[in-house]
Protein backbone atom coordinates (compact mmCIF):
# COMPACT_ATOMS: atom_id res chain seq x y z
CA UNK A 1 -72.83 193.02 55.03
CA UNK A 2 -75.77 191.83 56.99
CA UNK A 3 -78.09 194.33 55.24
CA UNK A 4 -77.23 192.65 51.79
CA UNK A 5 -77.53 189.73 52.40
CA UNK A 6 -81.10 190.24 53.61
CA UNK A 7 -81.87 192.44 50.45
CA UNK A 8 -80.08 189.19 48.43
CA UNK A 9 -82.90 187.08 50.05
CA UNK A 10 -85.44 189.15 49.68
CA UNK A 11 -84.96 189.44 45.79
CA UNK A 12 -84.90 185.93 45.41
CA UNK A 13 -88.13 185.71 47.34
CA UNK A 14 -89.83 188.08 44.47
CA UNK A 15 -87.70 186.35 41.96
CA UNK A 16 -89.93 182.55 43.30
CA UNK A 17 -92.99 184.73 43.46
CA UNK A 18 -92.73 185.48 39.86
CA UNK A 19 -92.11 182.57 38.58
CA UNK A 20 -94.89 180.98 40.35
CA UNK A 21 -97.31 183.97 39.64
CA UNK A 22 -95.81 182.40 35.43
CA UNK A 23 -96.58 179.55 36.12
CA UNK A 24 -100.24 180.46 37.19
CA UNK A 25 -100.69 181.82 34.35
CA UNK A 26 -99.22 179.29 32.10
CA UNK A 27 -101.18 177.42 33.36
CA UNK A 28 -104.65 178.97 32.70
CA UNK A 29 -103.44 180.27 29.16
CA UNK A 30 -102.96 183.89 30.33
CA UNK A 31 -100.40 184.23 27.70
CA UNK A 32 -100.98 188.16 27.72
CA UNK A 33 -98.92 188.61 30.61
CA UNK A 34 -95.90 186.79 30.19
CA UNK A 35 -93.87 190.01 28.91
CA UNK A 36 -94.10 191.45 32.12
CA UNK A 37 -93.55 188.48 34.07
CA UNK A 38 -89.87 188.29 31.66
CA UNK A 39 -89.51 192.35 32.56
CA UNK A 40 -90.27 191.80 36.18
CA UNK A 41 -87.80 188.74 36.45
CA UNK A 42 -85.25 190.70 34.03
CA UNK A 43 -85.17 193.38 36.66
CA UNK A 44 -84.54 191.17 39.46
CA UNK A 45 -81.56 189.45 38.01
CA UNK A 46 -80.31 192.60 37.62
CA UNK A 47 -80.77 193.68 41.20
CA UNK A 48 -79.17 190.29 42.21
CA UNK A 49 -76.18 191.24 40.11
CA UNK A 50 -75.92 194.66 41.98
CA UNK A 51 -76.07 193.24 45.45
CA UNK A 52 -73.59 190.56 44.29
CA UNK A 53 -71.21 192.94 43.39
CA UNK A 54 -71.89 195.14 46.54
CA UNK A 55 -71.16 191.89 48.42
CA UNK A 56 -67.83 191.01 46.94
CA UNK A 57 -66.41 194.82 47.48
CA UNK A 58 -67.43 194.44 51.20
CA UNK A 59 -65.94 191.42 51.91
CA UNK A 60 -62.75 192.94 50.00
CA UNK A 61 -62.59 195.78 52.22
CA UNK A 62 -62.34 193.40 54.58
CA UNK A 63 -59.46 191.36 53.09
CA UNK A 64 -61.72 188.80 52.43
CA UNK A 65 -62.27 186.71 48.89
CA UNK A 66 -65.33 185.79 47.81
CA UNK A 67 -65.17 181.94 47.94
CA UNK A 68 -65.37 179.66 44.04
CA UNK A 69 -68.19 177.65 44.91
CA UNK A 70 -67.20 175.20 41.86
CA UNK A 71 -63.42 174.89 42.64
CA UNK A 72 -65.18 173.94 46.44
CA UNK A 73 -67.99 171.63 45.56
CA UNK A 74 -64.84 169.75 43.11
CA UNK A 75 -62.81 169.35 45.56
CA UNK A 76 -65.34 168.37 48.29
CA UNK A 77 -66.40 165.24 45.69
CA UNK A 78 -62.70 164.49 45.00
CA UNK A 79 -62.46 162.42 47.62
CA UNK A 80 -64.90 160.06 46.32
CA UNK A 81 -63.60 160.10 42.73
């Protein structure tokens, strides 16, 4: 479990990197290169998916559920409603 979790971070590490490497170039009106930056970024959402799913089977095998991080953050504010 550990292991994807660090490969989870580590994707969204590259996944900042590109978008700031974008930005760069946005930014100096290096529009040749945005393609790749969308292919690059396109490919890391898609890793992210992967590990996700990895993630959620682990934690199944271990007859644990993933938690619904919107059901949670609702109910933490409902007491301030």
């Amino acid at each position: 479990m550990l292991a994807v979790v660090h490969a989870e971070c580590s994707a969204v590490k590259q996944f900042v990197a590109v978008l700031r490497e974008e930005q760069a170039s946005l930014l100096h009106n290096d529009t040749e290169r945005l393609m790749d930056y969308a292919g690059r970024k396109s490919e890391i959402v898609l890793t992210l998916k992967g590990l996700g799913i990895r993630r959620n089977a682990t934690l199944a095998a271990q007859g644990l559920e993933p938690e619904d991080r919107k059901s949670t953050r609702l109910n933490s504010s409902h007491g301030y409603i």
